[in-house]
Every structure is written in C-alpha cells, then in structure tokens.
Protein backbone atom coordinates (compact mmCIF):
# COMPACT_ATOMS: atom_id res chain seq x y z
CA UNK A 1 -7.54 14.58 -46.66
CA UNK A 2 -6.59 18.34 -47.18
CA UNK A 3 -6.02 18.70 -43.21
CA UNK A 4 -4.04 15.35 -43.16
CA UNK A 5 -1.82 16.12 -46.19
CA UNK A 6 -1.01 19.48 -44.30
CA UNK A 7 -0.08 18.56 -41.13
CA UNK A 8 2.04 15.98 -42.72
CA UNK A 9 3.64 18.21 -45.42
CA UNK A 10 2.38 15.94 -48.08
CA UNK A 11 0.64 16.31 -50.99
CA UNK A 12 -3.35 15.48 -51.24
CA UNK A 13 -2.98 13.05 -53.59
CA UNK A 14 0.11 11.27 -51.51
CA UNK A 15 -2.42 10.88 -48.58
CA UNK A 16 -5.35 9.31 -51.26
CA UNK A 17 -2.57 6.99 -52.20
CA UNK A 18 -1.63 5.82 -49.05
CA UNK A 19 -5.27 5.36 -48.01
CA UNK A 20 -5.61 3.60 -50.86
CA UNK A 21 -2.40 1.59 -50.20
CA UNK A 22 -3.54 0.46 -46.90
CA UNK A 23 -7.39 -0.83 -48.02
CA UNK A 24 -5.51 -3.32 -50.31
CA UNK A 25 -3.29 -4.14 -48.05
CA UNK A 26 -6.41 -4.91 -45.13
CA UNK A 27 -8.67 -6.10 -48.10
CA UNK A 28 -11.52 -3.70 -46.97
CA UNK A 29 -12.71 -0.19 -47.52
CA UNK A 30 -11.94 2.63 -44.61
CA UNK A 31 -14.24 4.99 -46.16
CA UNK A 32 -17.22 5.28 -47.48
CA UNK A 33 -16.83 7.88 -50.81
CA UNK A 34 -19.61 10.34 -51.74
CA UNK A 35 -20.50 13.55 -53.16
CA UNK A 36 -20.77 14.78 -49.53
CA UNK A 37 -17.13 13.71 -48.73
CA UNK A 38 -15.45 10.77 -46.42
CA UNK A 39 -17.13 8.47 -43.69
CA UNK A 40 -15.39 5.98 -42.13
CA UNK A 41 -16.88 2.70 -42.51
CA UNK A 42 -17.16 0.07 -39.80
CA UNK A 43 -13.65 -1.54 -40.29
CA UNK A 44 -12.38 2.24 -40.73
CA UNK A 45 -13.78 2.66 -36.95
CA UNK A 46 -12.24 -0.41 -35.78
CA UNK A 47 -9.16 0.49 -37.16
CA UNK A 48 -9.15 3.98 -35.88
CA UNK A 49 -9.80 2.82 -32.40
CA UNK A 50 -6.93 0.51 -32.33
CA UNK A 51 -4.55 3.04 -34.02
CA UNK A 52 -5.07 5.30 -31.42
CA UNK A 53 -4.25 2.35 -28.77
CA UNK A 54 -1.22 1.44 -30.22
CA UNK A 55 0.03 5.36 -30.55
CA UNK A 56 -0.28 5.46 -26.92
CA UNK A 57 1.87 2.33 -26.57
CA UNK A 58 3.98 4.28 -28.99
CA UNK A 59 4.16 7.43 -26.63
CA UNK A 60 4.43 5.37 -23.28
CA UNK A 61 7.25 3.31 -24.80
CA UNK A 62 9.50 6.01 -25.81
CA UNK A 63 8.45 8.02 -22.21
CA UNK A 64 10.07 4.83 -20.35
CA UNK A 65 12.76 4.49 -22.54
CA UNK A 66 14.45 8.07 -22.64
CA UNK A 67 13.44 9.28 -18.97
CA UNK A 68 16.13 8.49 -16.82
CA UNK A 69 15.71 5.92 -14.64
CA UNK A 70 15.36 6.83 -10.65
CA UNK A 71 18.24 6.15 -8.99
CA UNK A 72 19.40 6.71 -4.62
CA UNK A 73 18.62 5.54 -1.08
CA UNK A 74 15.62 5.59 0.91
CA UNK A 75 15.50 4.61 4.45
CA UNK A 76 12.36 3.20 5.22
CA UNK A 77 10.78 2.56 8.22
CA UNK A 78 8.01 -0.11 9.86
CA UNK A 79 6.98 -1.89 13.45
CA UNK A 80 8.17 -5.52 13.53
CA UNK A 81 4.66 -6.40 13.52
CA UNK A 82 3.67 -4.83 10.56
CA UNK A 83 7.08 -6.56 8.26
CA UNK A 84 5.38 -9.84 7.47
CA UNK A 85 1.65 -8.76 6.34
CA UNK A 86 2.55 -4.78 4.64
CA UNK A 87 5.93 -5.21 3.51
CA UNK A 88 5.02 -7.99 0.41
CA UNK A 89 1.77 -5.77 -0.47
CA UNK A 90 4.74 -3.10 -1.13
CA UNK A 91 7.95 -3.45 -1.63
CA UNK A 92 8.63 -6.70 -4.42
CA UNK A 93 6.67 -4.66 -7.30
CA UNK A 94 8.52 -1.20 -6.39
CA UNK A 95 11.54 -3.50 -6.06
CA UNK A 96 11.34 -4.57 -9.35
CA UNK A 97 10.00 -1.19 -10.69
CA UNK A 98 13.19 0.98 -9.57
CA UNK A 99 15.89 -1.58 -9.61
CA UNK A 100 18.62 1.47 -9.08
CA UNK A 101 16.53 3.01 -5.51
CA UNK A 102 18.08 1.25 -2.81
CA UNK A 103 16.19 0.63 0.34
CA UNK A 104 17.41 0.24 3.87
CA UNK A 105 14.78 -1.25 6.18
CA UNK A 106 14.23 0.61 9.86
CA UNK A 107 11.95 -1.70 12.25
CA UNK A 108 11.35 -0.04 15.52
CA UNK A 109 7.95 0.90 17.30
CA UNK A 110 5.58 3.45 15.93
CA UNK A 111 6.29 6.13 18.03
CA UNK A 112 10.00 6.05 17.42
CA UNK A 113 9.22 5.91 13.66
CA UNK A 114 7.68 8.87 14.03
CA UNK A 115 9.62 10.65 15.21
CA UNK A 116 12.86 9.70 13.01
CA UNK A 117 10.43 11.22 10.06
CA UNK A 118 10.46 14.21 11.22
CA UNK A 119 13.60 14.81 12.35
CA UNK A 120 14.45 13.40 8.71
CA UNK A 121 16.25 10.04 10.20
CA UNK A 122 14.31 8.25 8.09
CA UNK A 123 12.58 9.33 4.85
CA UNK A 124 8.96 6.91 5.06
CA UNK A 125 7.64 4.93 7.05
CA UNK A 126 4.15 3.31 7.66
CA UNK A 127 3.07 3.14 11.25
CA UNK A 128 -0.04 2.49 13.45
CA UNK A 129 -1.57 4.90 15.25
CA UNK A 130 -5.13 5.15 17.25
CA UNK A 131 -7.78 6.34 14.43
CA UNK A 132 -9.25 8.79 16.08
CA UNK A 133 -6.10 10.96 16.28
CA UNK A 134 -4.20 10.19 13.67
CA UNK A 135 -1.51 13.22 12.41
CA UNK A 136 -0.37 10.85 9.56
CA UNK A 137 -1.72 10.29 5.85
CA UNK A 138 -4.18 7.19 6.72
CA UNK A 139 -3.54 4.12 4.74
CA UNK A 140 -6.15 2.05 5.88
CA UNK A 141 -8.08 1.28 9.50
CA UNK A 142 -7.39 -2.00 11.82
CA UNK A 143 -9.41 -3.08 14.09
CA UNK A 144 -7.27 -4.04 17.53
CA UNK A 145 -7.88 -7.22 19.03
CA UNK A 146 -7.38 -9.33 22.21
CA UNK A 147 -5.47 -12.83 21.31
CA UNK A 148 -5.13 -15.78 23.81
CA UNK A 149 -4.07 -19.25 23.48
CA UNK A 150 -6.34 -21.99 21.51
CA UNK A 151 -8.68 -23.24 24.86
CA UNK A 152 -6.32 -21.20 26.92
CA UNK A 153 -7.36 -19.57 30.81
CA UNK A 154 -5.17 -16.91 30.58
CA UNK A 155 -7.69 -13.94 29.79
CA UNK A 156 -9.61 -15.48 32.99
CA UNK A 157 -7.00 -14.52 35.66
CA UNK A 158 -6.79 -11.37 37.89
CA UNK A 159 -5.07 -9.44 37.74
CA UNK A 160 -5.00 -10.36 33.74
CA UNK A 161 -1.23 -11.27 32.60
CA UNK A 162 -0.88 -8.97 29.99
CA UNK A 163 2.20 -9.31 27.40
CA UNK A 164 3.14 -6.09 25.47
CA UNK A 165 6.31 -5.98 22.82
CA UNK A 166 7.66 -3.11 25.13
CA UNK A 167 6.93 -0.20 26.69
CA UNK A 168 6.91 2.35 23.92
CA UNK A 169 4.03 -0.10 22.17
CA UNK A 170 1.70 2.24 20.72
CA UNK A 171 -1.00 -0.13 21.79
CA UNK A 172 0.08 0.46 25.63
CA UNK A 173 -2.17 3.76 26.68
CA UNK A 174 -5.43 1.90 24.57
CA UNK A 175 -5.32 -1.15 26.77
CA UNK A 176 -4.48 0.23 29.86
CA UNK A 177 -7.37 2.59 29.69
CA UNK A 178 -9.60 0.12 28.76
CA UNK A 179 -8.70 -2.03 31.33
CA UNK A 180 -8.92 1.07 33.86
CA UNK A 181 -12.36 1.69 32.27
CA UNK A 182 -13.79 -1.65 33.03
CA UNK A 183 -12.75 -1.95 36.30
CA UNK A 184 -10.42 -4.98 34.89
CA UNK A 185 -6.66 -5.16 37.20
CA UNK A 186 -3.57 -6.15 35.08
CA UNK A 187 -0.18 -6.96 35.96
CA UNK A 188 2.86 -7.11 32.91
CA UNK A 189 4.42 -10.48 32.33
CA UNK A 190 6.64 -9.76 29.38
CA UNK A 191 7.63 -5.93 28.08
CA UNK A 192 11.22 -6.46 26.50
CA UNK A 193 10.59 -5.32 22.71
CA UNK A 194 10.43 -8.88 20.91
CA UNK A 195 7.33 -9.72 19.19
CA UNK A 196 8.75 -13.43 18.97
CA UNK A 197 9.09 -13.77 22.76
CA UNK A 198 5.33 -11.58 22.99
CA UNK A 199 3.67 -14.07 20.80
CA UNK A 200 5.55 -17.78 22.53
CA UNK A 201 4.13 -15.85 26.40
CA UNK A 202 0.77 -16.02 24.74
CA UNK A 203 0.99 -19.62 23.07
CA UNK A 204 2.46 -20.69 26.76
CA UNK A 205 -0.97 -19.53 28.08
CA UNK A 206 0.88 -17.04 30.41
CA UNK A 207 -0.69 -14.05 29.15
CA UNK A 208 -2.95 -12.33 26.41
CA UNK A 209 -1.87 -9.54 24.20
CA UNK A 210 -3.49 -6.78 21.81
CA UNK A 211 -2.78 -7.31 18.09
CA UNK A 212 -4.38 -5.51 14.85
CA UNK A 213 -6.72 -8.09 12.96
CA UNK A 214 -4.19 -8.28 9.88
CA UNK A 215 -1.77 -10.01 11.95
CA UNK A 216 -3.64 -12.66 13.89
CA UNK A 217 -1.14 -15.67 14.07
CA UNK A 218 -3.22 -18.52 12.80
CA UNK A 219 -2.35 -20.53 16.18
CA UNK A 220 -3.93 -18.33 18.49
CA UNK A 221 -7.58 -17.60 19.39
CA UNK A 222 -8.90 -13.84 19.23
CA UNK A 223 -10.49 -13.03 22.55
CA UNK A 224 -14.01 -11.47 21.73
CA UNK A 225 -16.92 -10.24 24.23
CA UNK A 226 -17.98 -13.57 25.44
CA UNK A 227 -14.12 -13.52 27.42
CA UNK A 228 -15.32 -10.50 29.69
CA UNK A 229 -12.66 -8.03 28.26
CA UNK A 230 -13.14 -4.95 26.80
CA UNK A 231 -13.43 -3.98 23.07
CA UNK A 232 -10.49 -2.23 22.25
CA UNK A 233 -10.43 1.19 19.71
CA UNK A 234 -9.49 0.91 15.91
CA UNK A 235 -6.29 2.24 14.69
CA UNK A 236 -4.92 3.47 11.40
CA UNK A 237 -1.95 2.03 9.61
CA UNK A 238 -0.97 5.63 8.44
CA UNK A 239 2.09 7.30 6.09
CA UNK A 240 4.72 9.54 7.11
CA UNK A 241 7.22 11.16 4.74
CA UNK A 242 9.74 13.30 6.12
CA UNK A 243 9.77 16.53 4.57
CA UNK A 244 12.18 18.07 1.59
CA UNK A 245 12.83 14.76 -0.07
CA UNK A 246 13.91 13.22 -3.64
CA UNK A 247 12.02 11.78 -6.47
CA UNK A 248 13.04 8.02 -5.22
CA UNK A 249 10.79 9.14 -1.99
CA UNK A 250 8.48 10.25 -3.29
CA UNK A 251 8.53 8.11 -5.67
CA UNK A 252 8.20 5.15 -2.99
CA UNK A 253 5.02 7.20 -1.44
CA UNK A 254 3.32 6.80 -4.25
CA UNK A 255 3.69 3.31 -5.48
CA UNK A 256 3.05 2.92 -1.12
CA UNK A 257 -0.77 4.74 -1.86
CA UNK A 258 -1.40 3.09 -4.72
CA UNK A 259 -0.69 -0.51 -3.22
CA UNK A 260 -3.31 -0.02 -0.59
CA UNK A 261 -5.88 1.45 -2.66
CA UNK A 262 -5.56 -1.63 -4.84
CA UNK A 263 -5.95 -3.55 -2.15
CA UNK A 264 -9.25 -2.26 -0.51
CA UNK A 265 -11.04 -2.50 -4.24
CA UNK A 266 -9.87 -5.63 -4.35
C-alpha cells in the first residue's frame, strides 16, 4: 500500500480506502489481512488478471486513436494468374485496415514484375519464380502442374500442343527442358499473353498447359504420371519490395507476410 500510495501521490490511508471502496462495491475481499501483511485472495487474482487485460485495451486504444493514420499510393504488382486465388487472401483486410493507402493494381508476367521492382516502377509485388533459385523473399512453394481437358487426347499427341500465356511465361524454360529431358517433341499452339484464351485452347482439347496447383480451374483435369509427361519442378510464390520506400509499403509487406503465414497454420 506504501509503494501504491507513492507512485500515485496519495496518501496510505487514501489507497486503504479505495481498496476498501472497491470490496463493497464487488461484495468480496481482495486481500487476505494479517500480521505478515497483504495476500491477494482468489477473487483479488481474478481481478488482477483482468485489470491488467483491460489496461492493455486501454494502451492499444489510445495507440490507434492518436497515431496518425497511414496515408499514400502503392503500386502493386501480380501475374494474371495469381489475381483470383492471392489477391482476396490480401488485399480486402489491408483494404479495410488503411482506408487512406491507395492501391493501383499492375498485372503483367513475373519476370516483368521483377524487374519494375527494382527499377522502382512498382513498389511490391508477389511473383512466381522456380524454387530452387529464387532471389525473392519466399511466400510459400507451388507445386507446377500439367492440366488437360476432362477425358481429353490432347497430352497424347506428338509433337504435344502446348499452350503458354506468352512468351515471357516464367513457366516457359521449366517445360521446355523437361520436355527436352524426356525426349518428349512440342510444338506452340497459343503464346499471345491471355490466360482466358490459354485456359478455352485447353478446354477445346487443342492443347495442355502448365499451371501452379492453387489455380487448377475446377473444369479441367491435372495431367499426372500415368499421361507419360514429365513431372514438372516446384516454384515459389515469392515478395519483392523495391527498395527506399514509405511506411504505406512497407506497411503493405507486412500485412502481405502475415496473410500467408496465417494461412499455412491454418
């Protein structure tokens, strides 16, 4: 009581009183009063405990409400493939989070992505890149996959009809040199930059393509061993941040490795 009253700048007997003050007012005792001094009882515990939770509520409360809220633009970038299944894991909560960061959207291949981050074109992006030499902050690791039609022939024909988004897909070099490896002739059917128009070539049974598990179309059959062609490496869905940036970036970078940690526990 003698350390509370002087940290406070009360009296001792002011403290006593309000002690006392606040037993009648829970209808229990917080101490238990001896010649040895002050114990808390069990429902001083309890009490104690939850006092300390709601002071942190206290502290986190006034942090939120007087630190200036993060405010700018961030130009983010991601392949067209990767927009449907990683951009709802991130953006809606940081969305709703930082309602003063704007975000403009950059969808172009990996490579190109890339590249804009380090040049400082664009300030993030997530990309996919083959594991095993990865020079970005790794997110998380896909496994790439051959897809064909439902009871399609396609991935029976030689040369194989092979359908690529375009020619700067970072999938490209991987399947060619599996192919090459294998023995396995290919010829291109469709390289124009549309994963749309990839996709319809492979529901038309005109060709097979290379897509990470994550974004397997539900329509479409993934191509394993038993087809003849060959497995195909893993590749990580990495994080680039362009150098010398703002809070909002970083900001976004966080909230970004935080989202897919939450997701692999869960």
């Amino acid at each position: 009581m003698t350390l509370a009253a002087d940290r406070l700048g009360l009296t001792q007997g002011a403290v006593n009183q309000q002690i006392r003050r606040l037993e009648d007012m829970l209808g229990c005792s917080l101490f238990d009063r001896s010649r040895r001094g002050l114990r808390l009882t069990g429902e001083g515990e309890r009490l104690l405990g939850m006092s300390k939770r709601f002071l942190r509520l206290n502290d986190e409360i006034f942090a939120e409400m007087v630190t200036p809220a993060l405010s700018g633009r961030v130009r983010f970038g991601i392949p067209y493939d990767l927009v449907t299944t990683y951009l709802p894991r991130v953006l809606p909560a940081f969305a709703e989070a930082n309602p003063r960061i704007d975000i403009d959207l950059v969808c172009h291949a990996s490579v190109d992505l890339i590249s804009a981050t380090k040049t400082g074109d664009i300030d993030i992006a997530i990309v996919e890149e083959p594991a095993e030499a990865a020079q970005g902050e790794p997110l998380c690791v896909e496994r790439l996959l051959w897809l064909g039609r439902q009871e399609g022939q396609a991935f029976g024909r030689r040369p194989l009809p092979l359908s690529i988004v375009s020619d700067a897909c970072v999938f490209r070099p991987a399947v060619h040199e599996a192919l090459r490896q294998t023995g396995i002739s290919w010829r291109t059917v469709f390289e124009n930059g549309n994963i749309d128009a990839t996709m319809t070539t492979v529901r038309a049974d005109m060709a097979v393509t290379p897509s990470l598990a994550s974004v397997v179309p539900a329509d479409l059959r993934v191509l394993g061993p038993e087809s003849g062609l060959p497995p195909l490496p893993n590749f990580s869905i990495s994080l680039f941040v362009s150098k010398g940036n703002d809070r909002a970036v970083m900001e976004l970078a966080d909230h970004i490795r935080t989202a897919f940690v939450g997701a692999a526990q869960a």
